[in-house]
PDB file of N, CA and C in Angstrom:
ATOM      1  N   UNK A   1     -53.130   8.428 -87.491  1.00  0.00           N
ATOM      2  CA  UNK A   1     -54.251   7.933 -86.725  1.00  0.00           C
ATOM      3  C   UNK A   1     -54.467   6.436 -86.980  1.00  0.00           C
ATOM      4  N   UNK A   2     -54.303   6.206 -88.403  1.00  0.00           N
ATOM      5  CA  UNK A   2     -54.596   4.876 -88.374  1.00  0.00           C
ATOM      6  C   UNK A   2     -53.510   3.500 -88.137  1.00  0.00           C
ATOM      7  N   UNK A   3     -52.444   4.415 -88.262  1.00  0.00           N
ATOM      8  CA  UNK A   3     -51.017   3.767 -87.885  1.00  0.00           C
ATOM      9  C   UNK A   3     -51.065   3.661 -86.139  1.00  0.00           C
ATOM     10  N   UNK A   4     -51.365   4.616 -85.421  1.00  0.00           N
ATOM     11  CA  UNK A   4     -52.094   4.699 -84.115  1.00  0.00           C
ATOM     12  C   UNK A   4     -53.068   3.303 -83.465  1.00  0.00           C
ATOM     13  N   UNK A   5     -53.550   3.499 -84.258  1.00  0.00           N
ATOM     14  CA  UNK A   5     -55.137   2.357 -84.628  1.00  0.00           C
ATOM     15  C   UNK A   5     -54.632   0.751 -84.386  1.00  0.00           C
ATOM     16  N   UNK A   6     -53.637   0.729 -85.377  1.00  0.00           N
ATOM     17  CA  UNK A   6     -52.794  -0.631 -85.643  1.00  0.00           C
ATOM     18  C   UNK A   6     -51.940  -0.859 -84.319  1.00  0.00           C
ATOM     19  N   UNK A   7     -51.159  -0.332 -84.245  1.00  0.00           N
ATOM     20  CA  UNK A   7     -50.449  -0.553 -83.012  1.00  0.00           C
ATOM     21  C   UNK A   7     -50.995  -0.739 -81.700  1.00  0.00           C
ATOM     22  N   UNK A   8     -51.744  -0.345 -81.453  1.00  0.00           N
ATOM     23  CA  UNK A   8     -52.796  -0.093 -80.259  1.00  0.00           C
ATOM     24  C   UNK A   8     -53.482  -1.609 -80.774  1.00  0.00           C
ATOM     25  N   UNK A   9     -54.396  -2.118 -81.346  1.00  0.00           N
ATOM     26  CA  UNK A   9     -54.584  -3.142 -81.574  1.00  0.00           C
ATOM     27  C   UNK A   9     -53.743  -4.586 -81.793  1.00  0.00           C
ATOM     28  N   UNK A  10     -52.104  -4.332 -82.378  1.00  0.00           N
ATOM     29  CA  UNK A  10     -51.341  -5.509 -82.461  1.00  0.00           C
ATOM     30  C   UNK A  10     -50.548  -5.423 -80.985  1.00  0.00           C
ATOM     31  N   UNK A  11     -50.594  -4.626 -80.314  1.00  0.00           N
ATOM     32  CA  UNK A  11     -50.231  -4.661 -78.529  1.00  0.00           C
ATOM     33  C   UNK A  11     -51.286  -5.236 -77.918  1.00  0.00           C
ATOM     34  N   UNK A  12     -52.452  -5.162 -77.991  1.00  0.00           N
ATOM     35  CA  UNK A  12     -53.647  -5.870 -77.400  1.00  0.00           C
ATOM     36  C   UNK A  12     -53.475  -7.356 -77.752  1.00  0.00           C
ATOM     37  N   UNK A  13     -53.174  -7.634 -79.178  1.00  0.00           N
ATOM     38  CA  UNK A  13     -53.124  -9.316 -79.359  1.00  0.00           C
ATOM     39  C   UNK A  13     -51.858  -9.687 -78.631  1.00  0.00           C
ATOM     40  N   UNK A  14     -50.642  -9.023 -78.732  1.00  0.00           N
ATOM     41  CA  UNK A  14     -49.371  -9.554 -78.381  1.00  0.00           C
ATOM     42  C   UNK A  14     -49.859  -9.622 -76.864  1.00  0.00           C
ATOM     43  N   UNK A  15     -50.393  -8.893 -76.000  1.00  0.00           N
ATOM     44  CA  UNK A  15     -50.764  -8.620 -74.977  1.00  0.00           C
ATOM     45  C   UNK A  15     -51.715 -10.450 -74.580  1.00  0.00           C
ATOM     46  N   UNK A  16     -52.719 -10.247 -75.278  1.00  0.00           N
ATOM     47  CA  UNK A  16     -53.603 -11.674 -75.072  1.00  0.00           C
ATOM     48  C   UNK A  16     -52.611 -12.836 -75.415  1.00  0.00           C
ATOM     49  N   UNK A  17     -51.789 -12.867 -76.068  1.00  0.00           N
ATOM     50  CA  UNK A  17     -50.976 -13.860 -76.196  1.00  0.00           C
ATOM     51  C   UNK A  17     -50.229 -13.963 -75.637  1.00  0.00           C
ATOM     52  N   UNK A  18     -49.992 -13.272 -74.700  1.00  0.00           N
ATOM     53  CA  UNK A  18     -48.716 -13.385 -73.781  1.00  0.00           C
ATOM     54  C   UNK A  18     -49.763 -13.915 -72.404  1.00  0.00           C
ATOM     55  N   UNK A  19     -50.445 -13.557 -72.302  1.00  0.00           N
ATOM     56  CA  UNK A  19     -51.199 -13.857 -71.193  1.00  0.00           C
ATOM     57  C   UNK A  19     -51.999 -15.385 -71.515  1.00  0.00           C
ATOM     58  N   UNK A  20     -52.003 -15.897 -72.368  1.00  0.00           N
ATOM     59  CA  UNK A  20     -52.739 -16.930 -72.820  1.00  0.00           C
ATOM     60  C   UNK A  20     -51.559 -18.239 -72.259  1.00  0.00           C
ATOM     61  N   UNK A  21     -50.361 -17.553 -73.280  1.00  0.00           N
ATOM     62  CA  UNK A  21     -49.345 -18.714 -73.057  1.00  0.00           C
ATOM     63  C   UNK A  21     -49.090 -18.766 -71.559  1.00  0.00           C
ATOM     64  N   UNK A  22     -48.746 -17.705 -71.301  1.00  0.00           N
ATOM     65  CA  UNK A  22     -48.681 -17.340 -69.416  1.00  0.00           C
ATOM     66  C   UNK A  22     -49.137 -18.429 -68.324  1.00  0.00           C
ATOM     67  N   UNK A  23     -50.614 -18.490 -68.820  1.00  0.00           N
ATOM     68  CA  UNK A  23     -51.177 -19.242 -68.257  1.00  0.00           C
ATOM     69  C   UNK A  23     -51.146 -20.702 -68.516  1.00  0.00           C
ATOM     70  N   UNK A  24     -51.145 -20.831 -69.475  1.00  0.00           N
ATOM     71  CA  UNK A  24     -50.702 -22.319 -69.603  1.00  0.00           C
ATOM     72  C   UNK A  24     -49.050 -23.128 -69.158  1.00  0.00           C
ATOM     73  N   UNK A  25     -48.015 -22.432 -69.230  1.00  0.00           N
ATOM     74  CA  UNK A  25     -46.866 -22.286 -68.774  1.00  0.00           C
ATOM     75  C   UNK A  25     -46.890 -22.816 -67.270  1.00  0.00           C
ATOM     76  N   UNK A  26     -47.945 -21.776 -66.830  1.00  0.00           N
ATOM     77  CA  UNK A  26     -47.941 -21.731 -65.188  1.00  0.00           C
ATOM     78  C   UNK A  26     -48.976 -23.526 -64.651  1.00  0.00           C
ATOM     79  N   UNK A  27     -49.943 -24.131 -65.287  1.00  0.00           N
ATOM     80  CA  UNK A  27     -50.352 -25.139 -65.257  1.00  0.00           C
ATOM     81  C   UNK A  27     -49.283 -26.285 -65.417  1.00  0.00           C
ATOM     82  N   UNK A  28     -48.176 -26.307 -66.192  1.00  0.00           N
ATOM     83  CA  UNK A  28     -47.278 -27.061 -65.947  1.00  0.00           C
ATOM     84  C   UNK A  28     -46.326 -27.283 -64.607  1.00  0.00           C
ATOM     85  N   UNK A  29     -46.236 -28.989 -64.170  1.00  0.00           N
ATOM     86  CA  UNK A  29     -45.861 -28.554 -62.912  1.00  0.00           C
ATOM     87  C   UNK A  29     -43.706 -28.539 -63.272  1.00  0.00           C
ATOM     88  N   UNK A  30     -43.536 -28.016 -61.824  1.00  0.00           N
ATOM     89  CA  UNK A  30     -41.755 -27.939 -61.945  1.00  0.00           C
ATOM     90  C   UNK A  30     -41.310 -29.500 -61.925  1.00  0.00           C
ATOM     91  N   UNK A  31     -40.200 -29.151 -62.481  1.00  0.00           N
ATOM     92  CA  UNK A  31     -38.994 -30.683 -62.678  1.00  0.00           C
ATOM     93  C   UNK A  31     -39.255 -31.321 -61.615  1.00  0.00           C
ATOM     94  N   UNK A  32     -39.273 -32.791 -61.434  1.00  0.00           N
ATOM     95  CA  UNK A  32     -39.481 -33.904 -60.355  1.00  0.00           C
ATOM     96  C   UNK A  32     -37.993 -33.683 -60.265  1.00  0.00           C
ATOM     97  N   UNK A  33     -37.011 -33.535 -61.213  1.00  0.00           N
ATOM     98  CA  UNK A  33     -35.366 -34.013 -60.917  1.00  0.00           C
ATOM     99  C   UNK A  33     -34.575 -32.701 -59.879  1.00  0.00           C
ATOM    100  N   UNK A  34     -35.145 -31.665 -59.960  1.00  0.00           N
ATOM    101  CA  UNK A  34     -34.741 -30.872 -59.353  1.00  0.00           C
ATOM    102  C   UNK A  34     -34.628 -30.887 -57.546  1.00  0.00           C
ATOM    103  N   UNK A  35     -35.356 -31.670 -57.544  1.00  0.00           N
ATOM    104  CA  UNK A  35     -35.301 -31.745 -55.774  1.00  0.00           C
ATOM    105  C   UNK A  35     -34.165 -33.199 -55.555  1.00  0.00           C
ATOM    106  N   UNK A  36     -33.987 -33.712 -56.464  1.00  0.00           N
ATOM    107  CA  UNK A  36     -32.549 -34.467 -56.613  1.00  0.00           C
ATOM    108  C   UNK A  36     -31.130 -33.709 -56.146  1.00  0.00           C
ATOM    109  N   UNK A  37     -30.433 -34.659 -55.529  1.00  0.00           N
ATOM    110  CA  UNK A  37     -29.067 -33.935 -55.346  1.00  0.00           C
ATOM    111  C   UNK A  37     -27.828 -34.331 -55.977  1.00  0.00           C
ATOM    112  N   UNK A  38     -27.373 -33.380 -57.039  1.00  0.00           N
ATOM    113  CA  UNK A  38     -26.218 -33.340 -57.898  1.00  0.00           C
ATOM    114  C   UNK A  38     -25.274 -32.812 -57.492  1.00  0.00           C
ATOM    115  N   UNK A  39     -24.252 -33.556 -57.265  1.00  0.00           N
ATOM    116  CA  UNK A  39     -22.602 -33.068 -56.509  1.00  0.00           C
ATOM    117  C   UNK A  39     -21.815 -32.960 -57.320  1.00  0.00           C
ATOM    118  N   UNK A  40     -22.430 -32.622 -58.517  1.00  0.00           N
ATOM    119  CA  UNK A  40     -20.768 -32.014 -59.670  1.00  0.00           C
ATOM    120  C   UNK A  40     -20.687 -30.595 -59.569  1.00  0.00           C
ATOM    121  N   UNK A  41     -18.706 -30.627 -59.160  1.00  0.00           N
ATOM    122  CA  UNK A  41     -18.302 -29.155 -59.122  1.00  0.00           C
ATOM    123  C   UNK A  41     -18.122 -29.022 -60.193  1.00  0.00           C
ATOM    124  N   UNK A  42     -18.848 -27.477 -60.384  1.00  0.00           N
ATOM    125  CA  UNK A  42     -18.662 -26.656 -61.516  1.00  0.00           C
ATOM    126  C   UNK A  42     -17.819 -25.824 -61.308  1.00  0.00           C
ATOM    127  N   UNK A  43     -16.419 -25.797 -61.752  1.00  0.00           N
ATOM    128  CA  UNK A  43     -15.380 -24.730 -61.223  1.00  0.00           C
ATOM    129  C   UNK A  43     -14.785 -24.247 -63.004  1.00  0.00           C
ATOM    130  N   UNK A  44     -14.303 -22.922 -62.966  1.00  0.00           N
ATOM    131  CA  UNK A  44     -13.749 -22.555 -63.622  1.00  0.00           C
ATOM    132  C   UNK A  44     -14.892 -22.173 -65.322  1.00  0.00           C
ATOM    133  N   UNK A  45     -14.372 -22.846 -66.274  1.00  0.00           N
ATOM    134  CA  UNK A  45     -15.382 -22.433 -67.303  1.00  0.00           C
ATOM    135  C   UNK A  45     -16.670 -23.176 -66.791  1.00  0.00           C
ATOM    136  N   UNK A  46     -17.168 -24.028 -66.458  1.00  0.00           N
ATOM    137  CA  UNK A  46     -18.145 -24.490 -65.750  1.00  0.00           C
ATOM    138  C   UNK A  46     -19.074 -23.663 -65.741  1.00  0.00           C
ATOM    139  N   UNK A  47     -18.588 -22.828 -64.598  1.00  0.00           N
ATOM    140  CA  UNK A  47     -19.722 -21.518 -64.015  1.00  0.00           C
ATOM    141  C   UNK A  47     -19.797 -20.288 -65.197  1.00  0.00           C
ATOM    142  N   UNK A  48     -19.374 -20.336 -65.677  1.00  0.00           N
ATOM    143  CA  UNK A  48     -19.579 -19.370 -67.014  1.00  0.00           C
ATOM    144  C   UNK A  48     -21.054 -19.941 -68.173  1.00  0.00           C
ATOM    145  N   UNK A  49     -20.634 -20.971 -67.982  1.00  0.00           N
ATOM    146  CA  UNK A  49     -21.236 -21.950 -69.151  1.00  0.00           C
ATOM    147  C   UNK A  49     -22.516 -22.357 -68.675  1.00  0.00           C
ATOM    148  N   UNK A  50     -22.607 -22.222 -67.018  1.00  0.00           N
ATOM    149  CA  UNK A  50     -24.026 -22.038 -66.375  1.00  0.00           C
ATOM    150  C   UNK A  50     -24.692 -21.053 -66.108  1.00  0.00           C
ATOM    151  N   UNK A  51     -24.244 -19.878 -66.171  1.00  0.00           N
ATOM    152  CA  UNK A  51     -24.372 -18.839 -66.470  1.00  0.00           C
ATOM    153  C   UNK A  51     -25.978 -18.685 -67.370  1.00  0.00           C
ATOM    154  N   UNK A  52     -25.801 -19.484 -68.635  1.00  0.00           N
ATOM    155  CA  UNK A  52     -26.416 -19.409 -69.620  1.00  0.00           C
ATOM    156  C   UNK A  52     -27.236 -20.841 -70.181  1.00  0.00           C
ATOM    157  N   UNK A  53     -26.307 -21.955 -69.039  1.00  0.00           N
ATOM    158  CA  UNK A  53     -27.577 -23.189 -69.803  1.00  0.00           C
ATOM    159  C   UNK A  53     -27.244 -24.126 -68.189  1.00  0.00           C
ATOM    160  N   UNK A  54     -28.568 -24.505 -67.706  1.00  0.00           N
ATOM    161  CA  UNK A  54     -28.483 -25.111 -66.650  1.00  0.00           C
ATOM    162  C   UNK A  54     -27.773 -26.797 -66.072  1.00  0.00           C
ATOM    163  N   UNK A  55     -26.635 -26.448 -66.603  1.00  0.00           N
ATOM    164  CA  UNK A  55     -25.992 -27.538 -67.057  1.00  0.00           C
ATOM    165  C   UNK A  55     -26.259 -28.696 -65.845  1.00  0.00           C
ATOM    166  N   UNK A  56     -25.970 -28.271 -64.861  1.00  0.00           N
ATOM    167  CA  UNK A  56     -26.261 -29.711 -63.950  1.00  0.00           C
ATOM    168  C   UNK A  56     -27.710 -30.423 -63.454  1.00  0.00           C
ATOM    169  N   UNK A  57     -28.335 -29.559 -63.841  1.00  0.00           N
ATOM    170  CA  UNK A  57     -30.044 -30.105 -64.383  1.00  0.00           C
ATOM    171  C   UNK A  57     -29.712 -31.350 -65.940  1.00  0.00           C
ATOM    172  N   UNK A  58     -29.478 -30.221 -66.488  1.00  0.00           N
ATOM    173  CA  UNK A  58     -29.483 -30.831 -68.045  1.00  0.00           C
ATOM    174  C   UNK A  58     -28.486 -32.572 -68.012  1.00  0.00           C
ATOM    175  N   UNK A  59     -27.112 -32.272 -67.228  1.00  0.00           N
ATOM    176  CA  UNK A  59     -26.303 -33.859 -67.010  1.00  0.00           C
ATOM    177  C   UNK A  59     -27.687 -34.463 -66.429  1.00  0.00           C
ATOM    178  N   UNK A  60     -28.037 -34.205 -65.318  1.00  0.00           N
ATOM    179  CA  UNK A  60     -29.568 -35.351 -64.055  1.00  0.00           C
ATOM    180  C   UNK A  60     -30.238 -35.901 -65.512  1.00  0.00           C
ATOM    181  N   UNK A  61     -30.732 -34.795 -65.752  1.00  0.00           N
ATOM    182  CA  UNK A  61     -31.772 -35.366 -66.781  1.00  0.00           C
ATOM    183  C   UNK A  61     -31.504 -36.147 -67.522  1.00  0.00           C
ATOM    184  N   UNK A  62     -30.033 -36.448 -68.560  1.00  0.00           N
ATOM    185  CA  UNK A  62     -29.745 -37.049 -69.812  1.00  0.00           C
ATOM    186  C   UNK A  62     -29.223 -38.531 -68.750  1.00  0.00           C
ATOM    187  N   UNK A  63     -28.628 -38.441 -67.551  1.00  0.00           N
ATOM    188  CA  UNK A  63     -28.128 -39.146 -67.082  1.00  0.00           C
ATOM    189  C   UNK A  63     -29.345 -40.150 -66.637  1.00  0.00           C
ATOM    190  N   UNK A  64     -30.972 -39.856 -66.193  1.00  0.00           N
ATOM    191  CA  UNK A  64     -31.918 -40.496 -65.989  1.00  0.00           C
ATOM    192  C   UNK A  64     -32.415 -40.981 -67.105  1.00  0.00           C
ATOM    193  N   UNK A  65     -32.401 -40.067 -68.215  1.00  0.00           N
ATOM    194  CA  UNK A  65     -32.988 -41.122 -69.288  1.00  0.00           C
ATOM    195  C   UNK A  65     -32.125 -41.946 -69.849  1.00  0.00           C
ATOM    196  N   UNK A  66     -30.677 -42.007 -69.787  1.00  0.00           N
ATOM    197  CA  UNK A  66     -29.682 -43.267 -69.983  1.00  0.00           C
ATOM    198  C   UNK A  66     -30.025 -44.496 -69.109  1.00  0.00           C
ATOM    199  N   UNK A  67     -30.461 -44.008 -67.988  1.00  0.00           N
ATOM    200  CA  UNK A  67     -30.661 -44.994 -67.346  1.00  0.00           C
ATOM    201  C   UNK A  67     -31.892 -45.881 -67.548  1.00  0.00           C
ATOM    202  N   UNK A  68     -32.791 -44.715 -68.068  1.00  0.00           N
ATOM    203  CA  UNK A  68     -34.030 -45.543 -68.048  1.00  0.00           C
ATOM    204  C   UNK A  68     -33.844 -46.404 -69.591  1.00  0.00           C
ATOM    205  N   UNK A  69     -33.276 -45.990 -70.468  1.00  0.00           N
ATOM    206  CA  UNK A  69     -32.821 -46.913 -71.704  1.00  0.00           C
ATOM    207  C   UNK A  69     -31.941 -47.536 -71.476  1.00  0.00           C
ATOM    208  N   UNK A  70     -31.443 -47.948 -70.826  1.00  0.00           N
ATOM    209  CA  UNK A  70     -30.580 -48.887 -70.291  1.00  0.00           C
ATOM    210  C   UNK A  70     -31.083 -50.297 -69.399  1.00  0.00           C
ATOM    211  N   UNK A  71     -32.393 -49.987 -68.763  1.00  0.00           N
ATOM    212  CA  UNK A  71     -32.927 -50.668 -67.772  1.00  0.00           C
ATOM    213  C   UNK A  71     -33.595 -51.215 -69.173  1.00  0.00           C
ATOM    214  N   UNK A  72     -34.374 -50.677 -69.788  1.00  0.00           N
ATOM    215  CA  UNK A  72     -35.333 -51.121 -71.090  1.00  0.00           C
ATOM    216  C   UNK A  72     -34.522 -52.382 -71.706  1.00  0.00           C
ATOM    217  N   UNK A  73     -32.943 -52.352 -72.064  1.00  0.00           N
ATOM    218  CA  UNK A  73     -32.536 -52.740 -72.638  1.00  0.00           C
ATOM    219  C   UNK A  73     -31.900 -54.457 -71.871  1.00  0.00           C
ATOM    220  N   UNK A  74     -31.907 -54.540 -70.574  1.00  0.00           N
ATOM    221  CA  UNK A  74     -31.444 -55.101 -69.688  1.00  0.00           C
ATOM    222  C   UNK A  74     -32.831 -55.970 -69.295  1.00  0.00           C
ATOM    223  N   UNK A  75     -33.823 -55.334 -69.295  1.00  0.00           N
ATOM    224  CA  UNK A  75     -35.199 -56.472 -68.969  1.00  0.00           C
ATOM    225  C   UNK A  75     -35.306 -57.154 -70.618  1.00  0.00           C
ATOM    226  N   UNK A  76     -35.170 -56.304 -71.544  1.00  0.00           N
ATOM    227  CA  UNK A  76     -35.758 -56.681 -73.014  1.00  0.00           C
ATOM    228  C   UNK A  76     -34.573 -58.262 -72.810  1.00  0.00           C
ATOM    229  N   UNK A  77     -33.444 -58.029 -72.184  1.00  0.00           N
ATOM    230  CA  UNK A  77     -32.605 -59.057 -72.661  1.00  0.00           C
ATOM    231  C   UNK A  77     -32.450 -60.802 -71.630  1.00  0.00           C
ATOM    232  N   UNK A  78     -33.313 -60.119 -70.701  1.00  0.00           N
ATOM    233  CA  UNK A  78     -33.319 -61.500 -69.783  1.00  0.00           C
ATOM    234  C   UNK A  78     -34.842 -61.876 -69.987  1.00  0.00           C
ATOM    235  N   UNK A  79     -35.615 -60.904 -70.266  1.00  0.00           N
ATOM    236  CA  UNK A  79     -36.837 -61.704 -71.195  1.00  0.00           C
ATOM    237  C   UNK A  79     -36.629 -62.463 -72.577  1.00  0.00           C
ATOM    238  N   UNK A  80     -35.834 -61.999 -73.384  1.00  0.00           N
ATOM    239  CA  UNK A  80     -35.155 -62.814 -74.422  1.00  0.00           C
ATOM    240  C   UNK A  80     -34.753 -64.037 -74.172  1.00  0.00           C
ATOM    241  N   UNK A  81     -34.066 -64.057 -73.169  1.00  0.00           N
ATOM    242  CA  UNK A  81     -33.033 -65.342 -72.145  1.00  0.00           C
ATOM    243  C   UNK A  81     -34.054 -66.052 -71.994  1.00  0.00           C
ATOM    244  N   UNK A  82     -34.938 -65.993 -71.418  1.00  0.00           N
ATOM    245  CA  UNK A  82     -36.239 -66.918 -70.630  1.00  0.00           C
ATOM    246  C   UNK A  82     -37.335 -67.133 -71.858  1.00  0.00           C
ATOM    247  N   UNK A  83     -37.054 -66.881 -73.030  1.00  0.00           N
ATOM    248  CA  UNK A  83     -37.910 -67.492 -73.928  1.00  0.00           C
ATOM    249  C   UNK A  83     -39.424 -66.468 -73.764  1.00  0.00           C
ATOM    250  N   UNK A  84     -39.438 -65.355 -73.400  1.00  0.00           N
ATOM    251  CA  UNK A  84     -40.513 -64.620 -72.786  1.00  0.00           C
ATOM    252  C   UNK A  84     -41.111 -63.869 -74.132  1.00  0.00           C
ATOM    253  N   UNK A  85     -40.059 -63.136 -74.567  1.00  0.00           N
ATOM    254  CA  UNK A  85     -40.379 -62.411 -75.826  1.00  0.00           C
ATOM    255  C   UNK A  85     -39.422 -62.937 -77.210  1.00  0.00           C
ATOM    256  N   UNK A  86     -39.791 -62.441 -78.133  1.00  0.00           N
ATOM    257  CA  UNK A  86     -39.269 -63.120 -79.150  1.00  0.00           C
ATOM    258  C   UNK A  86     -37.873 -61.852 -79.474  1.00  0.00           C
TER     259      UNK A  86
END
């Protein structure tokens, strides 16, 4: 009964916690990069390997923030040039 008791009560929290995170999950909005268009064929192990990790999301993404550290690095250096920043 009291083993009864417990379980019935740690399903109610797992329960509120699933619904808690749920909701907050769902307040986050979807990827801006996803409505982007990525033309790498995935052939052969590729599609296996996406299968399980969203690989041509994951290239957009690493490939935008290269870029955006790259741009950082390219203003930092013609502001340097022009005596702008030290």
């Amino acid at each position: 009964m009291l083993a009864n008791s417990l379980t019935v009560i740690a399903n109610w929290l797992i329960d509120a916690i699933h619904f808690i995170i749920g909701g907050a999950l769902e307040i986050l909005p979807d990827s801006p990069f996803l409505a982007m268009n990525n033309n790498i064929a995935w052939d052969g192990f590729g599609r296996y390997l996406g299968y399980f990790f969203d690989i041509p999301t994951m290239t957009l993404h690493f490939s935008l923030f290269v870029t955006a550290i790259g741009s950082y690095y390219v203003v930092r250096a013609i502001l340097r040039w022009l005596k702008a920043i030290q």
